[in-house]
C-alpha atoms as a PDB file:
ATOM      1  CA  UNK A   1     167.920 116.653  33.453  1.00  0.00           C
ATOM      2  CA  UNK A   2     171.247 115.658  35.398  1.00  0.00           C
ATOM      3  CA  UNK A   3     173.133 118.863  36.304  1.00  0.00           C
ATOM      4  CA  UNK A   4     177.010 117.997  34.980  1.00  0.00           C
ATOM      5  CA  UNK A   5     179.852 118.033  37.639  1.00  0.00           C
ATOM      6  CA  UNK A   6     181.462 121.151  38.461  1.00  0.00           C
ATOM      7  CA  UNK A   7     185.192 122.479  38.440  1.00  0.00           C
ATOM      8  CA  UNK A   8     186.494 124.777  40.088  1.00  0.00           C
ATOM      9  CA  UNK A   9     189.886 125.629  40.358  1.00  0.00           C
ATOM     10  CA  UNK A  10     191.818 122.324  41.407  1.00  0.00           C
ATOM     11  CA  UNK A  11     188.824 120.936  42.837  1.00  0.00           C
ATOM     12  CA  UNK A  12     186.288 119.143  41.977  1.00  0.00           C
ATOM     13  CA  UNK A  13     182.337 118.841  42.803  1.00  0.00           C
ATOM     14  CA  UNK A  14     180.506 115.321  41.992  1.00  0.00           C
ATOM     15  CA  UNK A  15     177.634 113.026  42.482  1.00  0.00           C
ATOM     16  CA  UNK A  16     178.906 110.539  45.163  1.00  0.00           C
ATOM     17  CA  UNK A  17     179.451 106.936  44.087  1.00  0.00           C
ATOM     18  CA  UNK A  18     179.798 103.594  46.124  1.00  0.00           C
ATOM     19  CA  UNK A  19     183.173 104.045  46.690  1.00  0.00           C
ATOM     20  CA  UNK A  20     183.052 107.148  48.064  1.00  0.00           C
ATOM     21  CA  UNK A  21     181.183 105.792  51.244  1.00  0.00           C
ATOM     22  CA  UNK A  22     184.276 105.318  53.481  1.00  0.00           C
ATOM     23  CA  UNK A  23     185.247 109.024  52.809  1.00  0.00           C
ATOM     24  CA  UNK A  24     182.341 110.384  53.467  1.00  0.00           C
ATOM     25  CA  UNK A  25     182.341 108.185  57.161  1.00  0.00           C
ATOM     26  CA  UNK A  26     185.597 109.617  57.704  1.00  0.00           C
ATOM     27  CA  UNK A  27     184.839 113.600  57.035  1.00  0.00           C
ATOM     28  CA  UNK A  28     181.325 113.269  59.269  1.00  0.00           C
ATOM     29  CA  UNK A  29     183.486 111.231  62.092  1.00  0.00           C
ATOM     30  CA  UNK A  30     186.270 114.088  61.865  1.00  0.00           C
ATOM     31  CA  UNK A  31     183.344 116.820  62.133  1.00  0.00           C
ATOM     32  CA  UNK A  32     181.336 115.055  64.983  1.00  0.00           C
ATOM     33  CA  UNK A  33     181.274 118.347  66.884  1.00  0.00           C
ATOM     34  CA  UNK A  34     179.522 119.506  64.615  1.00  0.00           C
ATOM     35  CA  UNK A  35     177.473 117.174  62.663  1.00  0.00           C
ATOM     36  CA  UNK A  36     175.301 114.336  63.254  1.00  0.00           C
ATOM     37  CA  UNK A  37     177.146 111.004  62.980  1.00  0.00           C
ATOM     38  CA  UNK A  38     175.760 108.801  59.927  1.00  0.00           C
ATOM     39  CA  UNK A  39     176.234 105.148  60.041  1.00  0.00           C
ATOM     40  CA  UNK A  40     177.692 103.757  56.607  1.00  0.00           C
ATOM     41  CA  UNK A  41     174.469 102.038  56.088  1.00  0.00           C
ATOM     42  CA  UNK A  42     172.565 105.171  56.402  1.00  0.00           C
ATOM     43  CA  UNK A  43     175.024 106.682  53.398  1.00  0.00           C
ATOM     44  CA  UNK A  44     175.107 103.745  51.489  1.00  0.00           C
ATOM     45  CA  UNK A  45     171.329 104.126  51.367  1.00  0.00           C
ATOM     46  CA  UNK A  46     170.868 108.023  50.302  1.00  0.00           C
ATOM     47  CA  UNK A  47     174.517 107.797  48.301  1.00  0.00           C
ATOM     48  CA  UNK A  48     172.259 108.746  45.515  1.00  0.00           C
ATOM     49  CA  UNK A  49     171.770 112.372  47.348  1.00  0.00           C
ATOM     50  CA  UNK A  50     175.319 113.332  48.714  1.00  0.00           C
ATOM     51  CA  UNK A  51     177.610 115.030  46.646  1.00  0.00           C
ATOM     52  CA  UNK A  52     181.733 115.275  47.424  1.00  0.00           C
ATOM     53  CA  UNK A  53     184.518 117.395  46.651  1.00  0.00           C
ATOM     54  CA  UNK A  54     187.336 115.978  45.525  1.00  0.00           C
ATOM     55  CA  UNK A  55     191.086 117.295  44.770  1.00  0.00           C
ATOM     56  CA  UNK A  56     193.829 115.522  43.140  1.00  0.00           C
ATOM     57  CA  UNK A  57     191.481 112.200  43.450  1.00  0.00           C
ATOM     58  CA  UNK A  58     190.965 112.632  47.223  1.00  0.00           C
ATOM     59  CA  UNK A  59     187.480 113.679  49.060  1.00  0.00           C
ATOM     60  CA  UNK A  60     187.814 116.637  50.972  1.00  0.00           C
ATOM     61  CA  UNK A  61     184.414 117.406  51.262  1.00  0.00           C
ATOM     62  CA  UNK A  62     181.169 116.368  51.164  1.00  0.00           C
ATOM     63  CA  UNK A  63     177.290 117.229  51.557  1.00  0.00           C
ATOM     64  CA  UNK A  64     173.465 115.942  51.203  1.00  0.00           C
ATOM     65  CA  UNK A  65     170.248 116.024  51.130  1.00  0.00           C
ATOM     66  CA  UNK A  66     167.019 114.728  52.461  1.00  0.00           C
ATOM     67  CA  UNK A  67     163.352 115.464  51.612  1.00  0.00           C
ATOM     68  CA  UNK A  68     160.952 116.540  54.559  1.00  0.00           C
ATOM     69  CA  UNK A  69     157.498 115.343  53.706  1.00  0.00           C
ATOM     70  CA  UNK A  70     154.635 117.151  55.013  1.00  0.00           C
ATOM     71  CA  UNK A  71     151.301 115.041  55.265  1.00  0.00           C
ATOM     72  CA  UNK A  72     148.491 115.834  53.355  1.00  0.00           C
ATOM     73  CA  UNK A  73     150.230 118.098  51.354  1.00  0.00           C
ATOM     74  CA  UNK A  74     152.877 116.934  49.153  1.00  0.00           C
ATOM     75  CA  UNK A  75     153.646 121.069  47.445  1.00  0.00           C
ATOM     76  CA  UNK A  76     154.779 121.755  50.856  1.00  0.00           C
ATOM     77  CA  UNK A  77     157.760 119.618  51.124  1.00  0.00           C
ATOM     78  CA  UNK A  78     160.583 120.906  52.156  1.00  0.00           C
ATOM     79  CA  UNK A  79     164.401 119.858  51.722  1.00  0.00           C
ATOM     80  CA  UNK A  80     167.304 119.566  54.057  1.00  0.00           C
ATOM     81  CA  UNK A  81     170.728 120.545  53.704  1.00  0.00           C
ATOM     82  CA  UNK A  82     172.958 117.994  55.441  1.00  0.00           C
ATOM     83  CA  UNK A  83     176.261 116.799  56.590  1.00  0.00           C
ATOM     84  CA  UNK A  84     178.121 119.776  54.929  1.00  0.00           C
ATOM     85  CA  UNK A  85     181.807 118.327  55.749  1.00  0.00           C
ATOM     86  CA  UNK A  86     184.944 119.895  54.620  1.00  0.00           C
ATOM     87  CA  UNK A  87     188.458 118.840  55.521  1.00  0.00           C
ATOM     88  CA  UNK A  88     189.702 121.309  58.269  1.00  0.00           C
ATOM     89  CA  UNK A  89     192.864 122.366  55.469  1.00  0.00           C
ATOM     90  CA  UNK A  90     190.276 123.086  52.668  1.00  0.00           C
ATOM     91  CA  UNK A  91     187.985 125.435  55.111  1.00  0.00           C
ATOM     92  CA  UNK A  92     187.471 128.870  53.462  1.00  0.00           C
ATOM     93  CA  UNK A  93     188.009 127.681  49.894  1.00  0.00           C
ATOM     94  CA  UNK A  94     184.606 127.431  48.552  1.00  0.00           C
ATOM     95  CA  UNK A  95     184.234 123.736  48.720  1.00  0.00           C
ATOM     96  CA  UNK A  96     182.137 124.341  51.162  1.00  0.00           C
ATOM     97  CA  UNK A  97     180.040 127.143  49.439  1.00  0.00           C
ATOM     98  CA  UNK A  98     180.106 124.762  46.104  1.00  0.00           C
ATOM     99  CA  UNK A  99     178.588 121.942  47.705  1.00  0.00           C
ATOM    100  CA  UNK A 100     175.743 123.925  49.230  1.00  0.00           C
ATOM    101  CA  UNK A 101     175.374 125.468  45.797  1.00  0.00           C
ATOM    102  CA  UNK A 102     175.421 122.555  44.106  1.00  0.00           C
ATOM    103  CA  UNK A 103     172.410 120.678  46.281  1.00  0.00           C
ATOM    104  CA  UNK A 104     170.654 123.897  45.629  1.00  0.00           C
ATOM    105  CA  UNK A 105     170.770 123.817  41.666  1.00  0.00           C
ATOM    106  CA  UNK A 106     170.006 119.658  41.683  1.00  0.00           C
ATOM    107  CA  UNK A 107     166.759 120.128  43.807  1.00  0.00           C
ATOM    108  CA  UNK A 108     165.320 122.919  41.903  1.00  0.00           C
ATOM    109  CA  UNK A 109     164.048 120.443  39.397  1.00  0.00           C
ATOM    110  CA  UNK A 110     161.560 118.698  42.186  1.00  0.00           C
ATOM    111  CA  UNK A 111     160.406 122.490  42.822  1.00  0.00           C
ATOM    112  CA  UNK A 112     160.554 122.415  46.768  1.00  0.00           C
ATOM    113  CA  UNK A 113     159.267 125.872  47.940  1.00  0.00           C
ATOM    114  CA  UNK A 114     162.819 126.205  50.310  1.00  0.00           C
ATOM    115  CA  UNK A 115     165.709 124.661  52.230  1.00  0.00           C
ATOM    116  CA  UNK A 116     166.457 123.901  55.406  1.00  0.00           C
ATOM    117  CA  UNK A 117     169.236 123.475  57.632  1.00  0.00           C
ATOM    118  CA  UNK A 118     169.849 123.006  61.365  1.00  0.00           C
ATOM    119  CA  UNK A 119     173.351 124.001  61.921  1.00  0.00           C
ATOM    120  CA  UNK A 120     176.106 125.543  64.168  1.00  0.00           C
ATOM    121  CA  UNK A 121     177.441 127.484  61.530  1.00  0.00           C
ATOM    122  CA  UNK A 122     174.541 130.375  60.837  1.00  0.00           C
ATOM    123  CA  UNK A 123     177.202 132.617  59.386  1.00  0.00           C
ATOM    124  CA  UNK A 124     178.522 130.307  56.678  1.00  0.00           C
ATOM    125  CA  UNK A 125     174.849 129.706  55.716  1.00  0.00           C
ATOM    126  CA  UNK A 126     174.008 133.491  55.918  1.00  0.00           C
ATOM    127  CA  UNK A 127     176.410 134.521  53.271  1.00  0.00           C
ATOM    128  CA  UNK A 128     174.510 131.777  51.074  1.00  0.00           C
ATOM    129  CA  UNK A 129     171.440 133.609  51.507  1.00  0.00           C
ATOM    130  CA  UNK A 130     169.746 131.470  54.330  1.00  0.00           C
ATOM    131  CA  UNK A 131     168.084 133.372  57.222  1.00  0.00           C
ATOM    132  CA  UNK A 132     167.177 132.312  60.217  1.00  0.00           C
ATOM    133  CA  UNK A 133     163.618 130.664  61.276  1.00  0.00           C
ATOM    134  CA  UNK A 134     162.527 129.361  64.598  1.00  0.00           C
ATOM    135  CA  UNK A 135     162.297 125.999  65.285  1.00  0.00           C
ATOM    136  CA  UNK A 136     158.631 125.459  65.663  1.00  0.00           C
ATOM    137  CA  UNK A 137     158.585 126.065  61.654  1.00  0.00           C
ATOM    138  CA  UNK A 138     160.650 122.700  61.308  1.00  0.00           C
ATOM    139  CA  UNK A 139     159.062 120.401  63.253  1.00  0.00           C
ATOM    140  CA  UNK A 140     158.624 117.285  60.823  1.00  0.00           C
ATOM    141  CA  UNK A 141     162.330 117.594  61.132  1.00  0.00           C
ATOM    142  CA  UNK A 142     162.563 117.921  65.041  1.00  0.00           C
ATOM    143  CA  UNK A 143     160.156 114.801  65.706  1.00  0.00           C
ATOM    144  CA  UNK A 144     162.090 112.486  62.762  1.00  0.00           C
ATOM    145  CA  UNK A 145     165.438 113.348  63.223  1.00  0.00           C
ATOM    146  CA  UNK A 146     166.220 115.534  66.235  1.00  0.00           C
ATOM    147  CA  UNK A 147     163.603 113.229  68.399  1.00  0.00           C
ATOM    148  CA  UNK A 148     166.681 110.206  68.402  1.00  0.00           C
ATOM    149  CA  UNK A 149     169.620 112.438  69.135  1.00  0.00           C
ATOM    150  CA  UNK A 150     172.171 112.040  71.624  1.00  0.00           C
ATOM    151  CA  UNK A 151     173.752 115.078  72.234  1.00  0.00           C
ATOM    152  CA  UNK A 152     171.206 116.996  73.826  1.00  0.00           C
ATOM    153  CA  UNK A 153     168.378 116.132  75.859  1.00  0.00           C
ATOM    154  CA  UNK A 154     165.430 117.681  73.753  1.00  0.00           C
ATOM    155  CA  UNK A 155     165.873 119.787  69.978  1.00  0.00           C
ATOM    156  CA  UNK A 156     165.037 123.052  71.572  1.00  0.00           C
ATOM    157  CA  UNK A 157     168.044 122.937  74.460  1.00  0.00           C
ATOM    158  CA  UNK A 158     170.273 122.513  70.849  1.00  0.00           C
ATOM    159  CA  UNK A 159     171.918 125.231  69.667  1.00  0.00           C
ATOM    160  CA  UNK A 160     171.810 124.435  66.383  1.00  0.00           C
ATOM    161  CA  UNK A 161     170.177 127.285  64.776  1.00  0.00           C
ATOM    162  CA  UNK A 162     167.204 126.258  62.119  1.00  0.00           C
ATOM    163  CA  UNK A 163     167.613 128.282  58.932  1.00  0.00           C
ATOM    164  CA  UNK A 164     166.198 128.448  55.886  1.00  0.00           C
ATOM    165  CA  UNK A 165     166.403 129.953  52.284  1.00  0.00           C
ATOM    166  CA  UNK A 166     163.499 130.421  49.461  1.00  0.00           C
ATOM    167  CA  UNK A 167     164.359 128.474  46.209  1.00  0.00           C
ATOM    168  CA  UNK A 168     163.426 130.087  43.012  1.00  0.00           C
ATOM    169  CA  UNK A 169     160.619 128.407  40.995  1.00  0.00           C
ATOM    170  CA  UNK A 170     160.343 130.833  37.914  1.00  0.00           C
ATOM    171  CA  UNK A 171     160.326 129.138  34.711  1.00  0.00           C
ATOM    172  CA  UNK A 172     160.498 125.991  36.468  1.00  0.00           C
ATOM    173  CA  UNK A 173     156.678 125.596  36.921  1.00  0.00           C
ATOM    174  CA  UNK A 174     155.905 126.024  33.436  1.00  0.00           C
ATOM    175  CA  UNK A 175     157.849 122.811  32.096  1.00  0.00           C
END
């Protein structure tokens, strides 16, 4: 079942659509400090998992997600939390928060035991209930995504901090 959009306030939370692509560039490219850069053919391809925030018909903010297989056993898949973007003048007024929330309610429904996220902001993920893990627990991620970056040398002189947060599976399991 599709989860509708959600409204808060003057703002708006949405399933990302084709022409939302150049936006979404833009917000990443503006946050390159602190994200990893995604070429437009990367979010053309997973447009289907990012979700924006958009105020008076403008995106100021955006976020995804990406499945993290784990071989041989397909109930231990885990999900990441990516390219949480929000335009520096809309920082601290939930967008962020609602984004994050709003990947968390969409994949409950493919019952993923948790989240993850490699970020620089722990304490923005902290008050969402994520705690910190150590690295070694994420290493599908490390060798297929960190493995090709080029802002530091190897994923474990990063200091992006790996964190993670249990997703509910209570009635869930029964349907």
């Amino acid at each position: 079942m599709q989860n509708p959009d959600t409204t808060v306030s003057d703002w708006q939370i949405r399933h990302a659509v084709l022409r939302d692509v150049n936006a979404i560039f833009g917000l990443i490219r503006a946050h390159q400090d602190d994200l990893i850069l995604r070429p437009i053919g990367d979010i053309i391809a997973n447009i289907d998992r990012f979700f924006v925030a958009e105020k008076n018909g403008r995106i100021v903010g955006c976020a995804s997600w990406k499945i993290l297989p784990e071989i041989g056993s397909p109930e231990s898949a885990s999900v990441e939390v990516q390219s949480v973007a929000v335009e520096f003048a809309y920082r601290r007024s939930g967008i962020g928060k609602g984004l994050v929330e709003r990947i968390l309610q969409e994949i409950r429904q493919f019952h993923f035991p948790h989240a993850i996220v490699l970020t620089f902001a722990p304490n923005f993920f902290r008050s969402l209930g994520f705690r910190e893990i150590s690295k070694m627990k994420v290493m599908h991620k490390l060798y297929t995504g960190c493995i090709g970056c080029t802002k530091y040398a190897d994923p474990f002189s990063c200091p992006e901090i790996a964190m993670q947060i249990d997703l509910p599976t209570d009635d869930l399991s029964r349907k």
